[in-house]
C-alpha atoms as a PDB file:
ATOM      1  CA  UNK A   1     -21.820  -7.659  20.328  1.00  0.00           C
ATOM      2  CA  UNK A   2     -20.620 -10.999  18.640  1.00  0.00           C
ATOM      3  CA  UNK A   3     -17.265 -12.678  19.044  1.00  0.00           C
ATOM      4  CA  UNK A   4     -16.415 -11.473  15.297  1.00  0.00           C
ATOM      5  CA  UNK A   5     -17.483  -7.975  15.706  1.00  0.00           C
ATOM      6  CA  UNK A   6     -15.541  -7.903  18.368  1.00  0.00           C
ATOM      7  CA  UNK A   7     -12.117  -8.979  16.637  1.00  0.00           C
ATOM      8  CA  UNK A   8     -12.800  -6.900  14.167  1.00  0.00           C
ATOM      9  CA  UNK A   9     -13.109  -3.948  16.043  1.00  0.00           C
ATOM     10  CA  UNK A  10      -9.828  -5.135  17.915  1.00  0.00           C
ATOM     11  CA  UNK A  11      -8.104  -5.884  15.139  1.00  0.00           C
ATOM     12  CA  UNK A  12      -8.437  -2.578  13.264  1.00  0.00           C
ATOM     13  CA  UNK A  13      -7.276  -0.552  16.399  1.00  0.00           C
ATOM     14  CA  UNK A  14      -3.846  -1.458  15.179  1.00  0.00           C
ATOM     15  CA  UNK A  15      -3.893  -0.731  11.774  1.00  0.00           C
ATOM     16  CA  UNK A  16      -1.251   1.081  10.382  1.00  0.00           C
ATOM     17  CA  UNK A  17      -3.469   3.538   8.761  1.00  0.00           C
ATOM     18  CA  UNK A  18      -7.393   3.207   9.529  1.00  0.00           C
ATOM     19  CA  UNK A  19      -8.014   6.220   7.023  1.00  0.00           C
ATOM     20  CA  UNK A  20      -5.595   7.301   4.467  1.00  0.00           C
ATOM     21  CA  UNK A  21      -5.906   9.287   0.824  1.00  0.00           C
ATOM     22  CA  UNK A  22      -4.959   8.103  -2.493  1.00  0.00           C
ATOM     23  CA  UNK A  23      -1.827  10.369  -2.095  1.00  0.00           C
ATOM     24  CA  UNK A  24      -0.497   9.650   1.154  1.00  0.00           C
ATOM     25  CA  UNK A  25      -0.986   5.816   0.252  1.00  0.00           C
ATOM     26  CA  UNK A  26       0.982   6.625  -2.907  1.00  0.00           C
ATOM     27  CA  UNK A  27       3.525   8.353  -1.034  1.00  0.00           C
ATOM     28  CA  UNK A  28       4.002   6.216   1.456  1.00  0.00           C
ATOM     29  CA  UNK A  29       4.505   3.221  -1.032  1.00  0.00           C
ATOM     30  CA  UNK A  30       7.414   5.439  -2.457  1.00  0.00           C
ATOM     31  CA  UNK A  31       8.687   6.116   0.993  1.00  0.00           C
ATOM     32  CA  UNK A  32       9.067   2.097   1.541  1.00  0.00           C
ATOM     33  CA  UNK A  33       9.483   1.031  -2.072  1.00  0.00           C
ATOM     34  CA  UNK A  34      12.251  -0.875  -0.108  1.00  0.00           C
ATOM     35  CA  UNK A  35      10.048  -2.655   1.799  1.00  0.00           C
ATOM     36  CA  UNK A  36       8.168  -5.298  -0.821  1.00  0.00           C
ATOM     37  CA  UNK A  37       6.338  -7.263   1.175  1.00  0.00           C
ATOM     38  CA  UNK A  38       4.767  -4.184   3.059  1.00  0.00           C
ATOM     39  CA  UNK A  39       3.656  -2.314   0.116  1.00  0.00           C
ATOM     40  CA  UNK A  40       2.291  -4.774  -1.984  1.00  0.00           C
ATOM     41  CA  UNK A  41      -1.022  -4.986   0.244  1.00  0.00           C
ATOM     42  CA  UNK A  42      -1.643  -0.844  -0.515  1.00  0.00           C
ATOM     43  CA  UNK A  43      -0.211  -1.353  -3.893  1.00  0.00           C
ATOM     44  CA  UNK A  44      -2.992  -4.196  -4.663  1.00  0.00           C
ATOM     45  CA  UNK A  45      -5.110  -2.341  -2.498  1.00  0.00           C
ATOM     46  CA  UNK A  46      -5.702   1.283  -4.581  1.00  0.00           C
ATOM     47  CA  UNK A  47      -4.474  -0.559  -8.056  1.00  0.00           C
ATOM     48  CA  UNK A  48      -1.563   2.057  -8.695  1.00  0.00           C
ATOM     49  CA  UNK A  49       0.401   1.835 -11.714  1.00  0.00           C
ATOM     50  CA  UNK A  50       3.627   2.125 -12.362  1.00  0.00           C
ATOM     51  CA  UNK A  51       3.489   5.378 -14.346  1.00  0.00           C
ATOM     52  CA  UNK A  52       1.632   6.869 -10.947  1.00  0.00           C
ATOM     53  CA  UNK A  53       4.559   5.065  -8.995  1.00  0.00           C
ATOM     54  CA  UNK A  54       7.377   6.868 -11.610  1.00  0.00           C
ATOM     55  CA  UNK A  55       5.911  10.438 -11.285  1.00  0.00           C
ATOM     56  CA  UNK A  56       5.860  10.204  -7.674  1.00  0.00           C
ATOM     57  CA  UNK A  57       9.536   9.810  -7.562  1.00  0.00           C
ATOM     58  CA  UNK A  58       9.950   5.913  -7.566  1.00  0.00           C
ATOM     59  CA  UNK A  59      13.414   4.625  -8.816  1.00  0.00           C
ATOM     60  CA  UNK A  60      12.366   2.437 -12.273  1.00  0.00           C
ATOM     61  CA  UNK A  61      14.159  -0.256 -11.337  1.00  0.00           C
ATOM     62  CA  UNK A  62      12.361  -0.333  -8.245  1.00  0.00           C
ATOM     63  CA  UNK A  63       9.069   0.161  -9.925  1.00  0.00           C
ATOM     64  CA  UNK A  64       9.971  -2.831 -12.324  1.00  0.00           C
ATOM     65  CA  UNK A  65      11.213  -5.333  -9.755  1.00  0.00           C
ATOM     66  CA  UNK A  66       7.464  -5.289  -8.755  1.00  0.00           C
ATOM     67  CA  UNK A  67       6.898  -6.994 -11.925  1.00  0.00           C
ATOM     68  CA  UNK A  68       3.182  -8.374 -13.260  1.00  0.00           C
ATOM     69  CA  UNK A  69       1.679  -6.829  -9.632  1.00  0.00           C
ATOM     70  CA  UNK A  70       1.585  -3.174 -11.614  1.00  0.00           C
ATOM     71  CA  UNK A  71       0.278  -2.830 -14.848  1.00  0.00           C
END
């Protein structure tokens, strides 16, 4: 096995979440909404929107201080 491969495989043994839904990403962005420099990577990552990010209970103002990341 290569020196990449190897990282790699390192690497992602301390992911946060290796394998994670739609839903539990969603819920977990509302759960840290908080947080903006964690969330923006799973944000990005499954391209929610902020009518997704209302209906699963995110505060508006929270949803909006996101700004041009959402559409």
């Amino acid at each position: 096995m290569g020196k990449a491969k190897k990282r790699s495989l390192k690497n992602g043994i301390n992911d946060k979440f290796p394998c994670i839904t739609r839903e539990a990403a969603l819920a977990s962005v509302v759960k840290n909404i908080e947080k903006k420099a964690e969330v923006i990577n799973t944000i990005t990552l499954f391209d929610f929107t902020a009518e997704e990010m209302l209906e699963a209970g995110a505060a508006y103002e929270d949803v909006m201080a996101l700004g041009g990341m959402i559409h």
